[in-house]
PDB file of N, CA and C in Angstrom:
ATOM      1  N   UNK A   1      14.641  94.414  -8.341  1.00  0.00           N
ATOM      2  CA  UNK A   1      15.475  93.564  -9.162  1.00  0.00           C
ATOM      3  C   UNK A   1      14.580  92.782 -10.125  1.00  0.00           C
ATOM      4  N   UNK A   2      14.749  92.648 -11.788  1.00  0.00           N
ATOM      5  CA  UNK A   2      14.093  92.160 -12.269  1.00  0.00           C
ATOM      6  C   UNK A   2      14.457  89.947 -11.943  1.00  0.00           C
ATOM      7  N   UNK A   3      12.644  89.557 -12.093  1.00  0.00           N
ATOM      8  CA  UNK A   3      13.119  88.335 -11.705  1.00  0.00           C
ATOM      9  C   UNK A   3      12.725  87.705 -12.923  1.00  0.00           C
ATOM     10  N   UNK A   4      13.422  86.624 -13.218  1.00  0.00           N
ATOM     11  CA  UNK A   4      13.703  85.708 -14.477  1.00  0.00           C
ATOM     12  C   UNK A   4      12.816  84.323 -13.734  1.00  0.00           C
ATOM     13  N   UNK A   5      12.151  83.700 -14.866  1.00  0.00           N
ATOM     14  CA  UNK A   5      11.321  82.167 -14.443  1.00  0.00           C
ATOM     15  C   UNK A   5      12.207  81.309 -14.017  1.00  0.00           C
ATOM     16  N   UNK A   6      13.932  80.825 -14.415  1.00  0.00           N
ATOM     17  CA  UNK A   6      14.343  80.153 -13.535  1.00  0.00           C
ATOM     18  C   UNK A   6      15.095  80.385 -12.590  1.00  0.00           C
ATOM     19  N   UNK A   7      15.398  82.098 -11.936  1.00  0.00           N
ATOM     20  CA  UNK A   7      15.959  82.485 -11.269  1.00  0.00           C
ATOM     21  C   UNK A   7      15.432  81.570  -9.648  1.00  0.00           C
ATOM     22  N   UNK A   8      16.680  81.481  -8.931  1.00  0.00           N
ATOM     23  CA  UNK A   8      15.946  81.478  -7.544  1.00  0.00           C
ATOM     24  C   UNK A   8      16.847  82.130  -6.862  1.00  0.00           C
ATOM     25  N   UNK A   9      16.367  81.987  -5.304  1.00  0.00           N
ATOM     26  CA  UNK A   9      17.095  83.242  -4.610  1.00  0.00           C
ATOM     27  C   UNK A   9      18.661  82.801  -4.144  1.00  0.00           C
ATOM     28  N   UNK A  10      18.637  81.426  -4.051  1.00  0.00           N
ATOM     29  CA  UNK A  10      20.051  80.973  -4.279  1.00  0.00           C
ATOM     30  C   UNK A  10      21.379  81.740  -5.452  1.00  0.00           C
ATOM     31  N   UNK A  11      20.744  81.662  -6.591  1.00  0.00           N
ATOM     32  CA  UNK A  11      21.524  81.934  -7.227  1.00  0.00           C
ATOM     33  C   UNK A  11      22.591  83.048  -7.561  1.00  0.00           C
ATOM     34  N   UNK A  12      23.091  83.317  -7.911  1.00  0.00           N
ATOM     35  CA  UNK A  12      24.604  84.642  -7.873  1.00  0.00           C
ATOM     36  C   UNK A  12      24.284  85.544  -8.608  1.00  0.00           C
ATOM     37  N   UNK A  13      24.413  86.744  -8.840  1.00  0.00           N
ATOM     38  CA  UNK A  13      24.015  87.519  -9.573  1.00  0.00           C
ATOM     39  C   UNK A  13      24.796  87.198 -11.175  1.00  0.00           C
ATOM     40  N   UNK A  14      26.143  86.549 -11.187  1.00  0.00           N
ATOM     41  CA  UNK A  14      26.497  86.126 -12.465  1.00  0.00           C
ATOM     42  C   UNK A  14      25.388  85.017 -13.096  1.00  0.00           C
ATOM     43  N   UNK A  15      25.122  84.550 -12.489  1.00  0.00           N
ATOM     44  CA  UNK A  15      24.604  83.474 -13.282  1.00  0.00           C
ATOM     45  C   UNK A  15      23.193  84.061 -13.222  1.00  0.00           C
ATOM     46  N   UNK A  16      22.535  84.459 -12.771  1.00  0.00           N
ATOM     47  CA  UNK A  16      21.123  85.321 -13.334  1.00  0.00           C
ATOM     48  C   UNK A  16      21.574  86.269 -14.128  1.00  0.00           C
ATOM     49  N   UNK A  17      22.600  87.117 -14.542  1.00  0.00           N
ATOM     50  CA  UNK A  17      23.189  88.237 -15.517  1.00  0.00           C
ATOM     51  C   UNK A  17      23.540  86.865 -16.403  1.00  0.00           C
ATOM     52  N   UNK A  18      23.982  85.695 -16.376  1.00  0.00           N
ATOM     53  CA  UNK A  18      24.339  84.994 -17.918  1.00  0.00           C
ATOM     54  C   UNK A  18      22.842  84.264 -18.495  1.00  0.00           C
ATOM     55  N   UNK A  19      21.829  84.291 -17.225  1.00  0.00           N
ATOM     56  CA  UNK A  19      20.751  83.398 -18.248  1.00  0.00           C
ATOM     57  C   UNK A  19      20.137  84.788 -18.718  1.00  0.00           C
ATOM     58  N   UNK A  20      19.755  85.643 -18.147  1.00  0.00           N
ATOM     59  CA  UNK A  20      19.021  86.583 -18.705  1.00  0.00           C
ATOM     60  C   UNK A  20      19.882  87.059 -20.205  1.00  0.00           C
ATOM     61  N   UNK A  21      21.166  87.746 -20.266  1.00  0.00           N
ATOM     62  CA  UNK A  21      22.073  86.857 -21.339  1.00  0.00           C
ATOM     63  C   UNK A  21      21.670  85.891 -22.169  1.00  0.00           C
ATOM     64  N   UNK A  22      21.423  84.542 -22.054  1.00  0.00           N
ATOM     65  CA  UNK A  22      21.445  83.789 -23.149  1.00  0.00           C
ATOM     66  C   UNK A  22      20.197  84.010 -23.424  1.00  0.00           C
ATOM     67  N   UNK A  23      18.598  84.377 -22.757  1.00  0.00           N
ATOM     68  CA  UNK A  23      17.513  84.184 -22.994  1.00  0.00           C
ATOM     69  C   UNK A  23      17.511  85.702 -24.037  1.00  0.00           C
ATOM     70  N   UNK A  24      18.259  86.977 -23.867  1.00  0.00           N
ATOM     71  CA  UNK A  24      18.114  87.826 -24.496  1.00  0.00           C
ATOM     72  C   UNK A  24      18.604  87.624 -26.055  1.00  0.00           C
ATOM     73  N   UNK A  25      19.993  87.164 -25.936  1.00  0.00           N
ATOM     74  CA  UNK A  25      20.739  86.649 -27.272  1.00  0.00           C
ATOM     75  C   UNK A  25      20.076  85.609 -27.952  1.00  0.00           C
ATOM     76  N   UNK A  26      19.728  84.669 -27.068  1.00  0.00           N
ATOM     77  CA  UNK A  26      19.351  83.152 -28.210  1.00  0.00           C
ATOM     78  C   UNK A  26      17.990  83.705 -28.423  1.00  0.00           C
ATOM     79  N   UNK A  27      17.578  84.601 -28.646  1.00  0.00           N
ATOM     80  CA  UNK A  27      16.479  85.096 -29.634  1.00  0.00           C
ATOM     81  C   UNK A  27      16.724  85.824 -30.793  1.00  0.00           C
ATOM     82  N   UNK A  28      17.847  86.679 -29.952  1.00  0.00           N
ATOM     83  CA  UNK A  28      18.504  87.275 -31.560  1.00  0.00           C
ATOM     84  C   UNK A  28      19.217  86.405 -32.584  1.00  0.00           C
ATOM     85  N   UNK A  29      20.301  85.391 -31.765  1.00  0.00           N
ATOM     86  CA  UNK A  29      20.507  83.853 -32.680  1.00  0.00           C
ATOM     87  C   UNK A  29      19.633  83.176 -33.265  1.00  0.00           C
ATOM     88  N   UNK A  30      18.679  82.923 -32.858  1.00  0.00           N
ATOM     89  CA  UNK A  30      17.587  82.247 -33.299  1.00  0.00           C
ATOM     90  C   UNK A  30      16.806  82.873 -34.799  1.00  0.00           C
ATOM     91  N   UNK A  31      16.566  84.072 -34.091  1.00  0.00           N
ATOM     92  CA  UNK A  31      16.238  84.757 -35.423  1.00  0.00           C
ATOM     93  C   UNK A  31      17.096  85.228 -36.862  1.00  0.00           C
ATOM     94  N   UNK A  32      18.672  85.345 -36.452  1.00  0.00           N
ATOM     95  CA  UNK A  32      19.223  85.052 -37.075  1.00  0.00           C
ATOM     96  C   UNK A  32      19.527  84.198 -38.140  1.00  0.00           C
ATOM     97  N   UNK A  33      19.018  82.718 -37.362  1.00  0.00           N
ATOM     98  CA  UNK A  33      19.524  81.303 -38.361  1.00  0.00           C
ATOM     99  C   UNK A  33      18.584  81.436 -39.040  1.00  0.00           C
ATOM    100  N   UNK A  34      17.457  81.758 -38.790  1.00  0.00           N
ATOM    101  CA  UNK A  34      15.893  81.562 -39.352  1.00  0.00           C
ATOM    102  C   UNK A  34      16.253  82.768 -40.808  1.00  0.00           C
ATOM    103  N   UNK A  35      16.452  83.869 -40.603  1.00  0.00           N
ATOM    104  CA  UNK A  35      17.075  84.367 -41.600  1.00  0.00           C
ATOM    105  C   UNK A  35      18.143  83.769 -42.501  1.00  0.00           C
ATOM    106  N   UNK A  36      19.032  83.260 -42.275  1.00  0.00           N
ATOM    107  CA  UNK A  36      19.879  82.766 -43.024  1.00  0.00           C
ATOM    108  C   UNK A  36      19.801  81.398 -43.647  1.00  0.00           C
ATOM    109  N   UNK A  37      18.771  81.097 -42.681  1.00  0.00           N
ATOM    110  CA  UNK A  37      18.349  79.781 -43.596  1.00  0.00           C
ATOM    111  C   UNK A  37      17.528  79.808 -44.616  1.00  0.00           C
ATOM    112  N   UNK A  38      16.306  80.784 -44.427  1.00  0.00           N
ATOM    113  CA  UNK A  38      15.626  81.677 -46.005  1.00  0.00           C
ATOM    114  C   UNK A  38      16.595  82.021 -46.657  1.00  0.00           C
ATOM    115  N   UNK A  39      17.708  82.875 -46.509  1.00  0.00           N
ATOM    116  CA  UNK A  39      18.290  83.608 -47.453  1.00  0.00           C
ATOM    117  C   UNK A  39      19.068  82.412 -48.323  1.00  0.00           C
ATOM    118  N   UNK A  40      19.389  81.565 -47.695  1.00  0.00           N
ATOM    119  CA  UNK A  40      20.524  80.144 -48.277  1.00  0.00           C
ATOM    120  C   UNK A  40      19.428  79.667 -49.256  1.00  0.00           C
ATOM    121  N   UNK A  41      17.919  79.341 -48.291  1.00  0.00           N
ATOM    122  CA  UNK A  41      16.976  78.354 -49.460  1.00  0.00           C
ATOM    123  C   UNK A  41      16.492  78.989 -50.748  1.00  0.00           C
ATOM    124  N   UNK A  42      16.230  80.764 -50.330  1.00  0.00           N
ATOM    125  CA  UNK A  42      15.916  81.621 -51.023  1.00  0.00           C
ATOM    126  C   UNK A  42      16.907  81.468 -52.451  1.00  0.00           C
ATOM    127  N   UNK A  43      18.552  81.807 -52.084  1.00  0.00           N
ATOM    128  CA  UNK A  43      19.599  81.466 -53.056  1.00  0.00           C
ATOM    129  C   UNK A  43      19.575  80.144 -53.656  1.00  0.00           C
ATOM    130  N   UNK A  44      19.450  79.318 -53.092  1.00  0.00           N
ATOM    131  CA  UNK A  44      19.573  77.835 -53.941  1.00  0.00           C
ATOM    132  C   UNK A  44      18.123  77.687 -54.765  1.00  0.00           C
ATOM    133  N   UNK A  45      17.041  78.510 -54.112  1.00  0.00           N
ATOM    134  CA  UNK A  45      16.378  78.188 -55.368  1.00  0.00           C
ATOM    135  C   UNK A  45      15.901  78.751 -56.657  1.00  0.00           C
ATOM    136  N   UNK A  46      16.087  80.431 -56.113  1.00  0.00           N
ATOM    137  CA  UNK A  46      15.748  81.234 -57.039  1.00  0.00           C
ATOM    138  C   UNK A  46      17.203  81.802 -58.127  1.00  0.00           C
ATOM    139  N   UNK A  47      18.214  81.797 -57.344  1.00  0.00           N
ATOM    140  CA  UNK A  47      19.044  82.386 -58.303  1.00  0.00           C
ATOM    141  C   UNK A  47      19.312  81.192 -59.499  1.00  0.00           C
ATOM    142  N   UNK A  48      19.476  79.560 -59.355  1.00  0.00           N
ATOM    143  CA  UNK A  48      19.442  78.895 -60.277  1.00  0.00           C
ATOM    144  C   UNK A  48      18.917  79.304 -61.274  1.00  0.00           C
ATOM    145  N   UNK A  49      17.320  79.345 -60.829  1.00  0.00           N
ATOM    146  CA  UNK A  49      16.250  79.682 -62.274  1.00  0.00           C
ATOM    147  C   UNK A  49      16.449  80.901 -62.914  1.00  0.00           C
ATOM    148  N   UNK A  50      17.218  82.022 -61.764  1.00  0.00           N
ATOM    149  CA  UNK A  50      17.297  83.403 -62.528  1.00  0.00           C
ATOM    150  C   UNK A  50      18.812  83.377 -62.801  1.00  0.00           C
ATOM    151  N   UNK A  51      19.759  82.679 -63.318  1.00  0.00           N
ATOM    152  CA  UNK A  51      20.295  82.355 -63.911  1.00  0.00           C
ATOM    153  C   UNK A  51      20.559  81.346 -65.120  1.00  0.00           C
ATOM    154  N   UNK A  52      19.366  80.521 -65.010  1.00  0.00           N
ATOM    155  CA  UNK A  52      18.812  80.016 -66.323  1.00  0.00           C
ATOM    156  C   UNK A  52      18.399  80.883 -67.251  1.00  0.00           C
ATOM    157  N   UNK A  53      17.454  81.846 -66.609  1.00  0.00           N
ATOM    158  CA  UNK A  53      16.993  82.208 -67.397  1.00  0.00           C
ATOM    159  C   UNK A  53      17.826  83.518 -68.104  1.00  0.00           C
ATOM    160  N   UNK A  54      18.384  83.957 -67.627  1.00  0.00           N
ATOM    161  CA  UNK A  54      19.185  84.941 -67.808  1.00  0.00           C
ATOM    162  C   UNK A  54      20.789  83.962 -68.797  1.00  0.00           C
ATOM    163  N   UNK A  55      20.461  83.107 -68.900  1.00  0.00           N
ATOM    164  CA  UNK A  55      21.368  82.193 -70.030  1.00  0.00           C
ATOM    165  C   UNK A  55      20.485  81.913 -71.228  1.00  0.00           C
ATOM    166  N   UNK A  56      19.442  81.978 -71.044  1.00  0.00           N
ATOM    167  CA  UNK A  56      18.568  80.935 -71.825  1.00  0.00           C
ATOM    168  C   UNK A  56      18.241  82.446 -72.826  1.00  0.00           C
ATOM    169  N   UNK A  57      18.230  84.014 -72.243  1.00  0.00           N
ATOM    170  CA  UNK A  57      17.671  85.039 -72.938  1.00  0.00           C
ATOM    171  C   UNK A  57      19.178  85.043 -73.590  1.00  0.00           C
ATOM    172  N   UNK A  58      20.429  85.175 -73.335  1.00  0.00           N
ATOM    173  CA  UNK A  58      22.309  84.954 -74.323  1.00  0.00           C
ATOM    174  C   UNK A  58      21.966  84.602 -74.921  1.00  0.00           C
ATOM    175  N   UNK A  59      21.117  83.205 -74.761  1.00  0.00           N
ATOM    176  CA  UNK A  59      21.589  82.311 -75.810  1.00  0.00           C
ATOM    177  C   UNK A  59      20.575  82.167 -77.375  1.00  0.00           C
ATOM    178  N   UNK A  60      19.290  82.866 -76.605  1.00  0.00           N
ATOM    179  CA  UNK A  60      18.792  83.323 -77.466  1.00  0.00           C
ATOM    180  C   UNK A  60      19.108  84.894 -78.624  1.00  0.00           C
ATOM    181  N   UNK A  61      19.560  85.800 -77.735  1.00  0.00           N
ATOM    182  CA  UNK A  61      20.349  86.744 -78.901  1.00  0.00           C
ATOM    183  C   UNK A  61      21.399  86.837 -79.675  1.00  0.00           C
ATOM    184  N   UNK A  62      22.194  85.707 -78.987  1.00  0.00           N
ATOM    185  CA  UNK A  62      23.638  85.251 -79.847  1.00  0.00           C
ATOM    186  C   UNK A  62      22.841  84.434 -80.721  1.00  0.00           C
ATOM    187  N   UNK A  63      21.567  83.617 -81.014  1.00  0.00           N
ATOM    188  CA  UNK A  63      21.421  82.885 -81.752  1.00  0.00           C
ATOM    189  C   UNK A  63      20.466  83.516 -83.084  1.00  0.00           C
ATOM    190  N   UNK A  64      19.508  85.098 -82.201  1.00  0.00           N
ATOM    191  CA  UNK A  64      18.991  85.620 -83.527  1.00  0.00           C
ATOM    192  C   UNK A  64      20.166  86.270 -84.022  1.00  0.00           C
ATOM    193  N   UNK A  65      21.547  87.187 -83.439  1.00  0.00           N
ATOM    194  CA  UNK A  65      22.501  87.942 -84.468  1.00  0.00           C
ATOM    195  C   UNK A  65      22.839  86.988 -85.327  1.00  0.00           C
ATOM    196  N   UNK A  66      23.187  85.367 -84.968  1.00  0.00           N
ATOM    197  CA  UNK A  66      23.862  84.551 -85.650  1.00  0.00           C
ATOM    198  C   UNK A  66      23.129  84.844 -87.361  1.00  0.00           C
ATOM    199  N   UNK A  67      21.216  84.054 -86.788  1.00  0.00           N
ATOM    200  CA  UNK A  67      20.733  84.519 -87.760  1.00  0.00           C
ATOM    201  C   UNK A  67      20.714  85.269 -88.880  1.00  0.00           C
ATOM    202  N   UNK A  68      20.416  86.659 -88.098  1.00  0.00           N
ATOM    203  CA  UNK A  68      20.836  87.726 -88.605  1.00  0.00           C
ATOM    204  C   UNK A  68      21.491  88.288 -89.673  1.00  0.00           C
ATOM    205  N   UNK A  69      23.401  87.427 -89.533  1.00  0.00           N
ATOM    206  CA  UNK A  69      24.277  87.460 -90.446  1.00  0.00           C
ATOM    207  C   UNK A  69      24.242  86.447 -91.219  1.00  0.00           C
ATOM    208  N   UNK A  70      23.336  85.427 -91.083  1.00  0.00           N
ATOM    209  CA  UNK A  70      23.645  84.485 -91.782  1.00  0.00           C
ATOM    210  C   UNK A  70      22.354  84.971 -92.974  1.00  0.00           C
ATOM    211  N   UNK A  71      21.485  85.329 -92.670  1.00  0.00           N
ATOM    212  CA  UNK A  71      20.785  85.844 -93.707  1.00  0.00           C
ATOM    213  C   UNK A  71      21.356  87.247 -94.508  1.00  0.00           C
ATOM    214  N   UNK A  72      22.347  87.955 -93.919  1.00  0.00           N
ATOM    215  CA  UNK A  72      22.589  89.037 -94.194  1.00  0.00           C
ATOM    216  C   UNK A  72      23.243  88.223 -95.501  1.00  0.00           C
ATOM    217  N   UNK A  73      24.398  87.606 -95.379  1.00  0.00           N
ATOM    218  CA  UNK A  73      25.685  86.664 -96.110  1.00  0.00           C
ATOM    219  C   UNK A  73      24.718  85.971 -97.362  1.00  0.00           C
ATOM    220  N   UNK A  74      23.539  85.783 -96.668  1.00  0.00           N
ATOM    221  CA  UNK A  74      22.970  84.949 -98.199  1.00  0.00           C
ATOM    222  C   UNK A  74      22.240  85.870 -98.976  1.00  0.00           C
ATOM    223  N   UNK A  75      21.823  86.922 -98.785  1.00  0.00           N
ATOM    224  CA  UNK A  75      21.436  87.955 -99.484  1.00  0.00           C
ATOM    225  C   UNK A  75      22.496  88.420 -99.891  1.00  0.00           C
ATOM    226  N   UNK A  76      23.318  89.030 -99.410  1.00  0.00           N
ATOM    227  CA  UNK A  76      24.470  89.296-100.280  1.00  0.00           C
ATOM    228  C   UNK A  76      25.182  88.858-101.360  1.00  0.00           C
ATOM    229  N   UNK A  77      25.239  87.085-101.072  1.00  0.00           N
ATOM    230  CA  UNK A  77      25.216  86.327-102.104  1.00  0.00           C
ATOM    231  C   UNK A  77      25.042  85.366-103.326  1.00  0.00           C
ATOM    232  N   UNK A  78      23.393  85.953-103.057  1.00  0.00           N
ATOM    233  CA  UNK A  78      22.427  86.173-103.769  1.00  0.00           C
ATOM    234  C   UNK A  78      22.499  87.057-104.795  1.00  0.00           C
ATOM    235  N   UNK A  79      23.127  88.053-104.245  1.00  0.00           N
ATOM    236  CA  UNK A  79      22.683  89.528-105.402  1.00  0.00           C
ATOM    237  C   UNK A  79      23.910  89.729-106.021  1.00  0.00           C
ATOM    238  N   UNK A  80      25.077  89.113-105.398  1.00  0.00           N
ATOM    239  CA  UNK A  80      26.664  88.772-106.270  1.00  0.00           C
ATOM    240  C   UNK A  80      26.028  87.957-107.543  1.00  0.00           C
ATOM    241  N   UNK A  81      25.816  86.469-107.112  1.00  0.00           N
ATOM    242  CA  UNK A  81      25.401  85.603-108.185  1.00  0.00           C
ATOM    243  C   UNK A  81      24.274  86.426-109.114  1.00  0.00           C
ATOM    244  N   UNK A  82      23.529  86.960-108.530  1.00  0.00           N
ATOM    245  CA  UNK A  82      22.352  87.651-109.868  1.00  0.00           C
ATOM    246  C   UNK A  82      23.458  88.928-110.509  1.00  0.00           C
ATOM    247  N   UNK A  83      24.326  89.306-110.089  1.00  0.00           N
ATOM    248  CA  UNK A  83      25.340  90.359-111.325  1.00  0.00           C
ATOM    249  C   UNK A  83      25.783  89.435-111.784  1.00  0.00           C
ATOM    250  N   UNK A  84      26.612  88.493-111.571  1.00  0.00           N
ATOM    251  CA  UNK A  84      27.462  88.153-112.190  1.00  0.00           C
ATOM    252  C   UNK A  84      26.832  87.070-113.197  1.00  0.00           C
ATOM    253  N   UNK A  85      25.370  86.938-112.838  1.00  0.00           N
ATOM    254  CA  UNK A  85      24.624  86.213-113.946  1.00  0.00           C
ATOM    255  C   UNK A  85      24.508  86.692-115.085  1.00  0.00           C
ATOM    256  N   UNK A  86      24.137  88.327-114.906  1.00  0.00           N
ATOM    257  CA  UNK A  86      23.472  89.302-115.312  1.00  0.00           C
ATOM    258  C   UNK A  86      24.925  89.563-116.560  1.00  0.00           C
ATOM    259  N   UNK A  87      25.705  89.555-116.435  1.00  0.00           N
ATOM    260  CA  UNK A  87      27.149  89.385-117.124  1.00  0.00           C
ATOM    261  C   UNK A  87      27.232  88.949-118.352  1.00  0.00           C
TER     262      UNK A  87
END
């Protein structure tokens, strides 16, 4: 019969089958939280920044197309005003 450190010979076979039980599980629990508590700190700290940054690169290409057309619009109306100078 395997023997457990706080088993004694008193005890019932349920209750040596529930500590060996909790001593088997509350390691897998244990290791569990320990995981999920990285994965939570992991999320609160990295996805912020990689969602900054992943706003911060939007907001930079909505701001060169803006560019973009806005130089497109003044060249264009640029070269209206030089015909119609040209007139």
């Amino acid at each position: 019969m395997l023997e457990l450190p706080n088993a004694q010979e008193g005890d019932s076979h349920a209750a040596r089958s529930m500590q060996l039980f909790a001593q088997a599980v509350g390691h897998v629990l244990l290791d569990g939280l320990i995981a999920a508590l990285g994965t939570a700190v992991g999320g609160l700290i990295a996805l912020p920044t990689l969602a900054s940054y992943s706003l911060h690169m939007e907001v930079a290409e909505v701001l060169m197309k803006i560019g973009h057309s806005l130089s497109g619009c003044a060249q264009r109306a640029q070269h209206v005003s030089g015909v119609i100078a040209s007139l």
